[in-house]
C-alpha atoms as a PDB file:
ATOM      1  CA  UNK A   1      -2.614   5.996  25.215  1.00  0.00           C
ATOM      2  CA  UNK A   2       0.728   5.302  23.484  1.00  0.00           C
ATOM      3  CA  UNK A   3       1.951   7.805  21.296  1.00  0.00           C
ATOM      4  CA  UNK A   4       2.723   7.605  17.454  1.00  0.00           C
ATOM      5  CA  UNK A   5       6.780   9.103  17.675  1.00  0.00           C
ATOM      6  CA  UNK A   6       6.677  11.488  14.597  1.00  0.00           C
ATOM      7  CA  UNK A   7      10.409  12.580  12.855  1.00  0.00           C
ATOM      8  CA  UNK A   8      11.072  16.131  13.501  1.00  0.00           C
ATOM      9  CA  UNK A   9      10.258  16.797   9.880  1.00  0.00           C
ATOM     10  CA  UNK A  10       7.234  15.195   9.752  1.00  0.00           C
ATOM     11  CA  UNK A  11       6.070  17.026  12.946  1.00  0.00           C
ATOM     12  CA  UNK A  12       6.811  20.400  11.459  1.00  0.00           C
ATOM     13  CA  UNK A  13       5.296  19.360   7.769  1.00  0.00           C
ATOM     14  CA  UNK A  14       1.984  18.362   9.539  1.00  0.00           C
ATOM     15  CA  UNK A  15       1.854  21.263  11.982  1.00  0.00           C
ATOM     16  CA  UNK A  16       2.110  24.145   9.120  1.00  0.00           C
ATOM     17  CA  UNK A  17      -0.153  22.386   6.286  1.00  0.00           C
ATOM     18  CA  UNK A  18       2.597  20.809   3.718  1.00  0.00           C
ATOM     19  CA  UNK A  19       1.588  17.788   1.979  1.00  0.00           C
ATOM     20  CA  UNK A  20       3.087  14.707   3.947  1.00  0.00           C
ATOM     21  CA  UNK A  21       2.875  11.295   1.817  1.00  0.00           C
ATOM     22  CA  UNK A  22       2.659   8.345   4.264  1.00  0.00           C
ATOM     23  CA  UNK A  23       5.388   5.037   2.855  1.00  0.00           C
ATOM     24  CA  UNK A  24       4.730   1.451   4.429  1.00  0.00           C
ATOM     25  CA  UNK A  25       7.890  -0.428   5.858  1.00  0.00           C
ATOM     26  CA  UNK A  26       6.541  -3.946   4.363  1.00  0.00           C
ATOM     27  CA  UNK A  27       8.691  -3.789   1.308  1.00  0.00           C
ATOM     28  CA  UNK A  28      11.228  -3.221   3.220  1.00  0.00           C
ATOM     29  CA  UNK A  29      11.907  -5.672   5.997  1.00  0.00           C
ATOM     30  CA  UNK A  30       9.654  -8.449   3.981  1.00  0.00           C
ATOM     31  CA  UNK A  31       9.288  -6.981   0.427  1.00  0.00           C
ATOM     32  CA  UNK A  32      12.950  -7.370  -1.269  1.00  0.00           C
ATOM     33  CA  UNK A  33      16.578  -8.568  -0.375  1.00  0.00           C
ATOM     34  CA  UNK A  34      19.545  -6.819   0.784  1.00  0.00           C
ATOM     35  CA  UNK A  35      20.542  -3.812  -0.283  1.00  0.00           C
ATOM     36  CA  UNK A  36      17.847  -3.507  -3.448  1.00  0.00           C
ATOM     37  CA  UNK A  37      15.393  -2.591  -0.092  1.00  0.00           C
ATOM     38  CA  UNK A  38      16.941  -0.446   1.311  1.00  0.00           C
ATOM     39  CA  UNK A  39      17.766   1.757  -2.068  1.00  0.00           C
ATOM     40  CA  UNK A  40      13.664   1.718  -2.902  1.00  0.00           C
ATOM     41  CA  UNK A  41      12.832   3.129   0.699  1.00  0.00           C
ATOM     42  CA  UNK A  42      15.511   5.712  -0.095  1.00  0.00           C
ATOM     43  CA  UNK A  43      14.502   6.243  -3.348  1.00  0.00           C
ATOM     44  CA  UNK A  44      10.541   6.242  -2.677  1.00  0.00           C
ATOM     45  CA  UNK A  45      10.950   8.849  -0.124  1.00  0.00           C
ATOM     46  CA  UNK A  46      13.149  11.231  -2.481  1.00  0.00           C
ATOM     47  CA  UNK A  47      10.699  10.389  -5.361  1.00  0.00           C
ATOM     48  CA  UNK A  48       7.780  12.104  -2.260  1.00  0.00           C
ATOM     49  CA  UNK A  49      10.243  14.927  -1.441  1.00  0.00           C
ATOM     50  CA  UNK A  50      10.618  16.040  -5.547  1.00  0.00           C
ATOM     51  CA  UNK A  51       7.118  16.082  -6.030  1.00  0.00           C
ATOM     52  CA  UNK A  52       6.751  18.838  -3.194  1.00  0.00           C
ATOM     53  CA  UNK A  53       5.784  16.578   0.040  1.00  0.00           C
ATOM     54  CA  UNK A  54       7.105  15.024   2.950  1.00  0.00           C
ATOM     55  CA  UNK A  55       7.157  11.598   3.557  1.00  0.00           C
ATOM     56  CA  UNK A  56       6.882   9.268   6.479  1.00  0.00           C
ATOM     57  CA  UNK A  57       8.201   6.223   6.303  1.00  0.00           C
ATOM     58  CA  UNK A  58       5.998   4.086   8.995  1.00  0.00           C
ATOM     59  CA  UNK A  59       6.634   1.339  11.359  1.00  0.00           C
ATOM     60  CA  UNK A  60       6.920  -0.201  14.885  1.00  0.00           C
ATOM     61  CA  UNK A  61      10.860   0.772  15.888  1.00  0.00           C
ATOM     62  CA  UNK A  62      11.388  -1.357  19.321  1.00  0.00           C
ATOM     63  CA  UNK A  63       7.680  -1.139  20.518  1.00  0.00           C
ATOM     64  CA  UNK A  64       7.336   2.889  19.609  1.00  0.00           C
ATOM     65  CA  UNK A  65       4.891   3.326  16.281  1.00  0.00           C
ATOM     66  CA  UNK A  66       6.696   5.983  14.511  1.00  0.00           C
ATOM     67  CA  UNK A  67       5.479   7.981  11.479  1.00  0.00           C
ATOM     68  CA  UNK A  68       8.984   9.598   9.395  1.00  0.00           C
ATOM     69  CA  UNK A  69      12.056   7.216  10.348  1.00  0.00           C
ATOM     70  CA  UNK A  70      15.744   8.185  10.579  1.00  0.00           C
ATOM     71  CA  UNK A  71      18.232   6.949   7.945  1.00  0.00           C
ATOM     72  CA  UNK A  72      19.901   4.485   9.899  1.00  0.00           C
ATOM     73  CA  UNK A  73      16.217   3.326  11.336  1.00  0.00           C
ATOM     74  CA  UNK A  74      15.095   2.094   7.619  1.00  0.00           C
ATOM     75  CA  UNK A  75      18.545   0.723   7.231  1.00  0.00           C
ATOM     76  CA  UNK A  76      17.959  -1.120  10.235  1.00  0.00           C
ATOM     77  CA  UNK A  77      14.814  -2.423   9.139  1.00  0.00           C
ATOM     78  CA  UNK A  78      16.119  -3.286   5.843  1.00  0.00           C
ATOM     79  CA  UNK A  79      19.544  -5.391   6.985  1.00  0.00           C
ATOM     80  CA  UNK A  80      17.407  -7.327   9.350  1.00  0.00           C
ATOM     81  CA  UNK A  81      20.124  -7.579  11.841  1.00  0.00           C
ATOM     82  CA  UNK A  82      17.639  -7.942  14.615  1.00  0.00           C
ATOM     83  CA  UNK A  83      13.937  -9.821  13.972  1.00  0.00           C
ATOM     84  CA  UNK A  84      11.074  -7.649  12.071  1.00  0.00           C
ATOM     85  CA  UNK A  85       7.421  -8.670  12.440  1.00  0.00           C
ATOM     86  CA  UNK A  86       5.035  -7.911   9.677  1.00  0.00           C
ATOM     87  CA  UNK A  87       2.663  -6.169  11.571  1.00  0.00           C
ATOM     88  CA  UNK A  88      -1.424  -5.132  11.175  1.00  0.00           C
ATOM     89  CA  UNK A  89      -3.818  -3.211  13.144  1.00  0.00           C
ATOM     90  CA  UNK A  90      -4.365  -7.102  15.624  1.00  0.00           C
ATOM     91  CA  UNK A  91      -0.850  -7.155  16.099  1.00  0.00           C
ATOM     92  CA  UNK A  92      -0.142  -3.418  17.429  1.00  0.00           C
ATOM     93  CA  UNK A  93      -0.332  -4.633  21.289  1.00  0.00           C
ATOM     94  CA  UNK A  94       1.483  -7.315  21.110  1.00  0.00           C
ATOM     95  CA  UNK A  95       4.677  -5.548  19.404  1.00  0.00           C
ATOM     96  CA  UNK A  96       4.508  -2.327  21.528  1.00  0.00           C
ATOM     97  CA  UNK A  97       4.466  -4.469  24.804  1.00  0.00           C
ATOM     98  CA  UNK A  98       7.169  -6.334  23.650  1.00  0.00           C
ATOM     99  CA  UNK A  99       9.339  -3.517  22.517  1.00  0.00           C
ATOM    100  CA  UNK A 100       9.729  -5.756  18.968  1.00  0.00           C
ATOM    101  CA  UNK A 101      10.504  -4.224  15.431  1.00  0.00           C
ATOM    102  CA  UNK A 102       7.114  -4.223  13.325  1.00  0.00           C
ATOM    103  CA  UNK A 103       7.061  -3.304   9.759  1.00  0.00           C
ATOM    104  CA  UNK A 104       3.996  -2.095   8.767  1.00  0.00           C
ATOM    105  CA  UNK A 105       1.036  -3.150   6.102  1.00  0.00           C
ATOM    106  CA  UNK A 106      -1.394  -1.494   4.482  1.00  0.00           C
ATOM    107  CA  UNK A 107      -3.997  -1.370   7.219  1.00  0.00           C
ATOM    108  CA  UNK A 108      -1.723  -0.850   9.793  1.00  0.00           C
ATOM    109  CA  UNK A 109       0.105   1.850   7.898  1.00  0.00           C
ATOM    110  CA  UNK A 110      -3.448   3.541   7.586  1.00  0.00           C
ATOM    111  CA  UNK A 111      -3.772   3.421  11.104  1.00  0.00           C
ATOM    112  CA  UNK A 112      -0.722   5.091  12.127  1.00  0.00           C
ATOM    113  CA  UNK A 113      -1.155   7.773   9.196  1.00  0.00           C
ATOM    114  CA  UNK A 114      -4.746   8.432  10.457  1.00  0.00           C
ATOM    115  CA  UNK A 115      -3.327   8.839  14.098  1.00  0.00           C
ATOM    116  CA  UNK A 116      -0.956  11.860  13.261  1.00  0.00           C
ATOM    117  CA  UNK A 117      -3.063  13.381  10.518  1.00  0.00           C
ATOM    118  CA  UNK A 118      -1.562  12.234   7.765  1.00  0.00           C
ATOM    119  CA  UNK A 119      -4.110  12.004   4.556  1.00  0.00           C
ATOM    120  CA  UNK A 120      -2.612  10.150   2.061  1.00  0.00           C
ATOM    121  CA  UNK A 121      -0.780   6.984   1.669  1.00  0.00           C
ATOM    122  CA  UNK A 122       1.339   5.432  -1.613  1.00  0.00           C
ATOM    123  CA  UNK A 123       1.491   1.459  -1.648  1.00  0.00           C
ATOM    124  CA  UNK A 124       1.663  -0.735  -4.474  1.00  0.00           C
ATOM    125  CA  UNK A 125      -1.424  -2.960  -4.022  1.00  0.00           C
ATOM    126  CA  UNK A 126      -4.062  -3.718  -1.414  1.00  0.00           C
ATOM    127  CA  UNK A 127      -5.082  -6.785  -0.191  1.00  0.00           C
ATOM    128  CA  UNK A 128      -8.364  -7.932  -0.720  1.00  0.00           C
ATOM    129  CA  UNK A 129     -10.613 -11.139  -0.940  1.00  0.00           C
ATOM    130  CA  UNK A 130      -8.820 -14.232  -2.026  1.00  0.00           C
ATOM    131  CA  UNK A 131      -9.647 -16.984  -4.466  1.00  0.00           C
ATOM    132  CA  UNK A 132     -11.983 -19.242  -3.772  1.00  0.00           C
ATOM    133  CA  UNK A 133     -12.542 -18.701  -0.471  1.00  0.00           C
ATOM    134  CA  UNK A 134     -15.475 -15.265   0.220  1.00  0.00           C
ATOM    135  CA  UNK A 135     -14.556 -15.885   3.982  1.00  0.00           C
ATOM    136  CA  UNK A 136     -10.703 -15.258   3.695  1.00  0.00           C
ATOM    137  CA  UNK A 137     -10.351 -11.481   3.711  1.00  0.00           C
ATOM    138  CA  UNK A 138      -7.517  -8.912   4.073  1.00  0.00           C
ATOM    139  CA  UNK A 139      -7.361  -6.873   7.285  1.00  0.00           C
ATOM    140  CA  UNK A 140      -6.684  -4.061   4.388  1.00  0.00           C
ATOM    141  CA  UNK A 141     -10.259  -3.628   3.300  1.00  0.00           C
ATOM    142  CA  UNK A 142     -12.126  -3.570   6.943  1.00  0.00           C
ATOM    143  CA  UNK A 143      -9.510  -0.420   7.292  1.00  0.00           C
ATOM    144  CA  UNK A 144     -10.082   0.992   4.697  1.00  0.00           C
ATOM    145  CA  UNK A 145     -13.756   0.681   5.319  1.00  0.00           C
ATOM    146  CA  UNK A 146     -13.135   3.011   8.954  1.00  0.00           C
ATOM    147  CA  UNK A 147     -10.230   5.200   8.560  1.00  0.00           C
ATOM    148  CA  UNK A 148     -10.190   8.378   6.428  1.00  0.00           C
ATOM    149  CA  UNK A 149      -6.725   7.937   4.524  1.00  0.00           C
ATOM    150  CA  UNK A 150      -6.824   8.345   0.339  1.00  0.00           C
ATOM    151  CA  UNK A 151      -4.727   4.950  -0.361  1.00  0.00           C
ATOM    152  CA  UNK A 152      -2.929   5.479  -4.080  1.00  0.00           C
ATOM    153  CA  UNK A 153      -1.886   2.058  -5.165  1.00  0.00           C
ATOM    154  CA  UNK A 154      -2.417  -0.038  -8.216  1.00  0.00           C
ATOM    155  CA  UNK A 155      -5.935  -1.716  -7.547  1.00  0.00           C
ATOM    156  CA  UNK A 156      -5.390  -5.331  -5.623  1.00  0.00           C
ATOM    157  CA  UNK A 157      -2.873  -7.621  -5.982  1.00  0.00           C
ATOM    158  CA  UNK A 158      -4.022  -9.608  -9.313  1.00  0.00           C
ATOM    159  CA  UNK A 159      -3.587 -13.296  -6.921  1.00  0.00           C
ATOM    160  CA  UNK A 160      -6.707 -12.069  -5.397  1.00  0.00           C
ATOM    161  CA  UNK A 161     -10.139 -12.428  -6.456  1.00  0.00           C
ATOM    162  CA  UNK A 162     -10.614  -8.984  -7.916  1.00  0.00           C
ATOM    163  CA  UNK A 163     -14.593  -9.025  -8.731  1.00  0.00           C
ATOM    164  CA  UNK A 164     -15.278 -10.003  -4.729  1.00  0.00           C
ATOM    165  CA  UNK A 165     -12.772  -7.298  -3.325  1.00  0.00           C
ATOM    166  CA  UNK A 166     -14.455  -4.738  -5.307  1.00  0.00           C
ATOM    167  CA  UNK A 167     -17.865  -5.841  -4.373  1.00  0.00           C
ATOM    168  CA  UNK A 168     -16.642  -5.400  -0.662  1.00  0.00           C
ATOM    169  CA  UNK A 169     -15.457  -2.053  -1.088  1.00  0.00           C
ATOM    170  CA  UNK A 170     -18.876  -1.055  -2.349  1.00  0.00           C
ATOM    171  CA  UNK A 171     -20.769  -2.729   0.030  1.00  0.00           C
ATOM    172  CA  UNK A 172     -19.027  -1.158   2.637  1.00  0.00           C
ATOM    173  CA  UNK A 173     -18.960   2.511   1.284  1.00  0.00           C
ATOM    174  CA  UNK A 174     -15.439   2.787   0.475  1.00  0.00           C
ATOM    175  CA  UNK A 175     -14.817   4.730  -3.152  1.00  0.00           C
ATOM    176  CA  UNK A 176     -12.660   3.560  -5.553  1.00  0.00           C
ATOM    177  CA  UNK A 177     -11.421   5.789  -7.955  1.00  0.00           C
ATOM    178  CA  UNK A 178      -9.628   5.275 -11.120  1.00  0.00           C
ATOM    179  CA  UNK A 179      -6.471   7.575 -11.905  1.00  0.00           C
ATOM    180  CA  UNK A 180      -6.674   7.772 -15.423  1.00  0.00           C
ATOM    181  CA  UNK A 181      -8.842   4.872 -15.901  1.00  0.00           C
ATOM    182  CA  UNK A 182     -12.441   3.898 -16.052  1.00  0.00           C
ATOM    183  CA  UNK A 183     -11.104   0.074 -15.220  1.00  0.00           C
ATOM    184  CA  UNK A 184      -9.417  -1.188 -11.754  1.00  0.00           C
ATOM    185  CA  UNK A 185      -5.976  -2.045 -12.376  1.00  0.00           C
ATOM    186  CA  UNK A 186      -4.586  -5.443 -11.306  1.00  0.00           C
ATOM    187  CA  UNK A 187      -1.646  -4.453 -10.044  1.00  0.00           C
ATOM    188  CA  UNK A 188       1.119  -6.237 -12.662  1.00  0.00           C
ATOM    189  CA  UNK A 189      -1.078  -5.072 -15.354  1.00  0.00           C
ATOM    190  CA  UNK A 190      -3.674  -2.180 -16.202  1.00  0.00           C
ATOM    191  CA  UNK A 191      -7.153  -3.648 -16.807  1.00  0.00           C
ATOM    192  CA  UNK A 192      -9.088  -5.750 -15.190  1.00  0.00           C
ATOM    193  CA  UNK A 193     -12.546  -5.835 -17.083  1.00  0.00           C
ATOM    194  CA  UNK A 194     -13.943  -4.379 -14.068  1.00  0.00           C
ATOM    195  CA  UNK A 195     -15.694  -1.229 -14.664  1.00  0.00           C
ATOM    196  CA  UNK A 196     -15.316   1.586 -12.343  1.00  0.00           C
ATOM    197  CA  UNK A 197     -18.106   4.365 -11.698  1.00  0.00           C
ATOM    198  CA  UNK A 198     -16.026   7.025 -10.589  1.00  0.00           C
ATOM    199  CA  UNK A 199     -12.824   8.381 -13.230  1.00  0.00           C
ATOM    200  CA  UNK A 200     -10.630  11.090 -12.296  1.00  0.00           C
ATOM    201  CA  UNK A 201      -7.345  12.326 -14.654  1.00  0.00           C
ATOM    202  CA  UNK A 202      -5.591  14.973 -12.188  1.00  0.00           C
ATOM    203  CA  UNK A 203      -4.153  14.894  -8.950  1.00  0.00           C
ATOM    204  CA  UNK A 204      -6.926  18.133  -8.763  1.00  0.00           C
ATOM    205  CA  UNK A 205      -9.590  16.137  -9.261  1.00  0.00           C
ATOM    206  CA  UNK A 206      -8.494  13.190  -7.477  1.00  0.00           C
ATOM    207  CA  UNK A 207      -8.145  15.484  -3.736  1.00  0.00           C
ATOM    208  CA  UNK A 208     -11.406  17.456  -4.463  1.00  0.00           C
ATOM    209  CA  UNK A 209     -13.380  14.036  -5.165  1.00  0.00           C
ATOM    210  CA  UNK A 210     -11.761  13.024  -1.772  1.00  0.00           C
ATOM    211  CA  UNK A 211     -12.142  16.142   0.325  1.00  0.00           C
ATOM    212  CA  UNK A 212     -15.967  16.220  -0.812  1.00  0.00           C
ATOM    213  CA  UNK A 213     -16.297  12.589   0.791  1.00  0.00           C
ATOM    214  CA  UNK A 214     -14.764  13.804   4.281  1.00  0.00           C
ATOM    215  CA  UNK A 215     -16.669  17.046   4.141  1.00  0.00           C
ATOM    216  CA  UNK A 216     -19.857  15.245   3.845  1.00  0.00           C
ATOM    217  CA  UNK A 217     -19.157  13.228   7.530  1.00  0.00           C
ATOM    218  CA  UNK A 218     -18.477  10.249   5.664  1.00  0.00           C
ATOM    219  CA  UNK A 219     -15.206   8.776   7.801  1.00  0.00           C
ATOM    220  CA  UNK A 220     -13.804   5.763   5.004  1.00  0.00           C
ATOM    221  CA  UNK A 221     -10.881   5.901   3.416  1.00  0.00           C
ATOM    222  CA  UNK A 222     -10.526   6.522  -0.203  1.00  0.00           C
ATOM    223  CA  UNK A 223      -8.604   3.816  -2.644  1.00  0.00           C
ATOM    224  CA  UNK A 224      -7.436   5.565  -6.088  1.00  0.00           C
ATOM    225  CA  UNK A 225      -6.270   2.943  -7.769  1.00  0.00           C
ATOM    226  CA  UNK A 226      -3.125   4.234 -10.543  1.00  0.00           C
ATOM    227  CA  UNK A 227      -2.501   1.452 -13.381  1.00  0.00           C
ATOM    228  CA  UNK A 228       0.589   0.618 -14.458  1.00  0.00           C
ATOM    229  CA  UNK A 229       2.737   2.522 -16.895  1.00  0.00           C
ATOM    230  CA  UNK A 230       2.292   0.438 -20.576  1.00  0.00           C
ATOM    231  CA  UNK A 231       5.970   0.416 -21.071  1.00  0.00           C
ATOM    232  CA  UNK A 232       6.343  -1.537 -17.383  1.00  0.00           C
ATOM    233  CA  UNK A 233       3.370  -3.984 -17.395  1.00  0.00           C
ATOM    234  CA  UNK A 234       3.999  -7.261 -17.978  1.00  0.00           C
ATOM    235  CA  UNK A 235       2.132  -9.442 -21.073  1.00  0.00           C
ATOM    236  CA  UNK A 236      -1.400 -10.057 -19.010  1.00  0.00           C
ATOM    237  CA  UNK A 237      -1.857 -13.458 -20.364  1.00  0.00           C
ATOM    238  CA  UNK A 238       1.809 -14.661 -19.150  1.00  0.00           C
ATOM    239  CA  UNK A 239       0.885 -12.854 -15.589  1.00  0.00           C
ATOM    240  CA  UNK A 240      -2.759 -15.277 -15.891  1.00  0.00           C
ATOM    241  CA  UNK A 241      -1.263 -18.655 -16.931  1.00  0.00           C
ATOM    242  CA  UNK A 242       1.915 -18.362 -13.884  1.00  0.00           C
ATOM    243  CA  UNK A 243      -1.242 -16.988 -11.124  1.00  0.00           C
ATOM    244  CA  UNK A 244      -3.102 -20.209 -12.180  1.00  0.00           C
ATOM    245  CA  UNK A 245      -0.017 -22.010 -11.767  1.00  0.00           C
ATOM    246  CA  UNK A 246       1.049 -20.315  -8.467  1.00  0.00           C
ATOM    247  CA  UNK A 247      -2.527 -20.920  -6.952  1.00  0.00           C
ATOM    248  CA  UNK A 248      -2.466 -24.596  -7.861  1.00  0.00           C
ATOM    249  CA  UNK A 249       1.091 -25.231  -6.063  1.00  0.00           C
ATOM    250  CA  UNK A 250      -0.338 -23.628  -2.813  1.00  0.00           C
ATOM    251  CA  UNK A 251      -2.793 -25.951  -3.075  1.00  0.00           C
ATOM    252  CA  UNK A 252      -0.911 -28.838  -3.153  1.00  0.00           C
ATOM    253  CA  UNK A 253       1.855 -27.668  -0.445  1.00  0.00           C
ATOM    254  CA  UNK A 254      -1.310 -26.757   1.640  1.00  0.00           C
ATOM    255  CA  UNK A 255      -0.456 -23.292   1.737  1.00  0.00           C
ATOM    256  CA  UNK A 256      -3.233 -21.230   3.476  1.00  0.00           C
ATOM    257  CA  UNK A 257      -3.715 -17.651   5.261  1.00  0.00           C
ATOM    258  CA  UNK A 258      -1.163 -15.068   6.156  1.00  0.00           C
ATOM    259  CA  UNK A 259       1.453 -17.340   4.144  1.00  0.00           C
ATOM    260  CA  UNK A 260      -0.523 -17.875   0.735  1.00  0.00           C
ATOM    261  CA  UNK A 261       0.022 -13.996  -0.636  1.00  0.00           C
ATOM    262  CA  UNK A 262       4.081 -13.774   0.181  1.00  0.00           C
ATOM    263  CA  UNK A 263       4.275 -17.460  -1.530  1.00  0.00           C
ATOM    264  CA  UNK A 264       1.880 -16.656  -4.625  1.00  0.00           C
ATOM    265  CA  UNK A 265       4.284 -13.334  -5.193  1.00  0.00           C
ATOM    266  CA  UNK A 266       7.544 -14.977  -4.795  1.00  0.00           C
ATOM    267  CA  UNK A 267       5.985 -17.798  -6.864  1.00  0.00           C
ATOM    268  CA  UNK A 268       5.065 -15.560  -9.984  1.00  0.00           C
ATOM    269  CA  UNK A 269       9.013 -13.791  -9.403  1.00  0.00           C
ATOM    270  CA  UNK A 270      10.341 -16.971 -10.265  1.00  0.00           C
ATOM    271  CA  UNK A 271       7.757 -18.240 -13.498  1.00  0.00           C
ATOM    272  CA  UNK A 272       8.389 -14.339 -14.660  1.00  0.00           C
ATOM    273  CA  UNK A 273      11.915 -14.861 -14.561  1.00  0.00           C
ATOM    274  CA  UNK A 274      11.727 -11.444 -12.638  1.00  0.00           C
ATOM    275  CA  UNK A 275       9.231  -9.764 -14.489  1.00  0.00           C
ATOM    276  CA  UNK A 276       6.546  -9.360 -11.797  1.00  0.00           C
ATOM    277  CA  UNK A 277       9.620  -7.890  -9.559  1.00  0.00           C
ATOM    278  CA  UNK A 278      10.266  -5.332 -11.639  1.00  0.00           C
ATOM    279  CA  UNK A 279       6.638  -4.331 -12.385  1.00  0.00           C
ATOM    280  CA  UNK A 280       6.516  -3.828  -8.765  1.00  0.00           C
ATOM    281  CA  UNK A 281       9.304  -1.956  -8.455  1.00  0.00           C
ATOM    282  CA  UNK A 282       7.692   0.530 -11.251  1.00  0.00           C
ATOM    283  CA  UNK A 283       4.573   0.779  -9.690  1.00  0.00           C
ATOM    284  CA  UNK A 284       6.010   1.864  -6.449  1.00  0.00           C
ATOM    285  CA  UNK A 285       7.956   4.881  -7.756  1.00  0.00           C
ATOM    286  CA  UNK A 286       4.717   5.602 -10.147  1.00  0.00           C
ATOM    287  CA  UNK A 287       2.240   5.842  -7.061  1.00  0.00           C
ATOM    288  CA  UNK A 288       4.724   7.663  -4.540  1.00  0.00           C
ATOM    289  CA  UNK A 289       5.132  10.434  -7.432  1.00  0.00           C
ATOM    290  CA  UNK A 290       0.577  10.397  -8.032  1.00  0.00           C
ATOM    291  CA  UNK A 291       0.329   9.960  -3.978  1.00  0.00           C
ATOM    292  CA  UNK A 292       2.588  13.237  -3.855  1.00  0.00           C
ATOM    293  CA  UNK A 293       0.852  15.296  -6.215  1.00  0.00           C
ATOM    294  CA  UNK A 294      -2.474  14.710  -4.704  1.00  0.00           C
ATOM    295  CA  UNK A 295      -1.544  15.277  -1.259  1.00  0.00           C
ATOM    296  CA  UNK A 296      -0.254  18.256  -2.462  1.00  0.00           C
ATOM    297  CA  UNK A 297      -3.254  19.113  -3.970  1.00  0.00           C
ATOM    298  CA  UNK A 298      -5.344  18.807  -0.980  1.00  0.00           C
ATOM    299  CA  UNK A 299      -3.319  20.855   1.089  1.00  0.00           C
ATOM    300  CA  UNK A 300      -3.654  23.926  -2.124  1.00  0.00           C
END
């Protein structure tokens, strides 16, 4: 079996119980430009480190999955001197044999996390099931359907169709708990209109409501979905009126799969005049800091 390469720090964090916060290497190779990636993944990982945990930067570094990278490994990633695929759990094989560069997503961060024991995971936003189209699904939710990580991140990305990817979740046993909130976020901003069943206000709360599912046998991850800060969400109608724009160019460049979720975001970037960007940003550093705390709070 190949191994998952863990940093030294990581290895030592895991092996004596300290909370270790698992980061995805998406936004960096494929998220941002040059240097602004590069200063998030640094910044993300101090944001972990002052709220008591470790984290673990993961991707693919020349074929070896590796949970906790080196500093000059994420600047590697984020220069791009050398080509980076975006990588999920289908591609793993493919990267390893070729000794290629992967950046991880969400589901194949989960994986790797899983592998070494790592509980929790910050992102900004899932994927789910996309507009007008049941069939076209994110690899994210069949993860986190099977693998026992607690995934903090803002609810699903708002170009999705959010009523469908919650459905799925339930259907296929995963909990979603709001942080905070009795709605699911959509990711730029903090309500939905989507009710959610299960509401939990502390990072306390948050690990025992998870712990409790894992003690019971059950072996799916757990999404806690953290909305927005007020003072960084963007007006929701605006957000509406430049998806429903976005969606409607795809259609007519025939946009379709893989490619339709990295257009739609750089899309709404543009109509925002930034806006969107910069509620990402915010919602990165707000779920590393919530992802920290609760780790923490499972390992207590």
């Amino acid at each position: 079996m190949v191994s998952v390469r863990q940093s030294d720090e990581v290895a030592a964090a895991l092996s004596t119980g300290q909370p270790v916060v698992a980061l995805e290497s998406t936004v960096i190779s494929h998220g941002l430009p040059w240097p602004q990636n590069l200063e998030l993944a640094q910044e993300l990982e101090t944001i972990v480190r002052d709220q008591g945990a470790i984290p673990a930067t993961i991707a693919i570094i020349a074929g070896q999955p590796c949970a906790g990278l080196s500093s000059d490994e994420i600047e590697q990633l984020a220069r791009g001197d050398q080509p980076v695929r975006k990588v999920s759990r289908r591609d793993f094989g493919a990267v390893i044999a070729n000794r290629e560069y992967g950046a991880t997503t969400v589901a194949a961060t989960m994986l790797v996390a899983h592998r070494v024991g790592i509980k929790v995971f910050a992102t900004g936003g899932i994927g789910g099931v996309h507009r007008g189209d049941a069939g076209d699904i994110s690899a994210d939710l069949p993860e986190l359907s099977h693998t026992p990580v607690a995934v903090v991140c803002a609810g699903a990305k708002s170009i999705l169709d959010l009523p469908r990817t919650l459905e799925w979740l339930e259907t296929y046993g995963v909990p979603v708990l709001g942080y905070g909130t009795s709605e699911f976020p959509a990711f730029y901003t903090r309500s939905s209109g989507l009710s959610l069943t299960d509401r939990v206000d502390t990072p306390s709360a948050a690990a025992a409501g998870i712990q409790a599912h894992w003690d019971f046998g059950l072996l799916s991850g757990v999404l806690v979905t953290v909305p927005i800060a007020e003072a960084d969400a963007p007006d929701s109608a605006s957000i509406d009126a430049y998806t429903t724009q976005a969606l409607q160019e795809a259609t007519e460049q025939g946009i379709t799969g893989k490619d339709i979720t990295p257009f739609l975001l750089e899309r709404l970037v543009d109509l925002s005049g930034g806006e969107t960007l910069r509620a990402n940003l915010a919602l990165l550093r707000q779920n590393a800091a919530v992802a920290a705390q609760i780790a923490a709070a499972l390992q207590s």
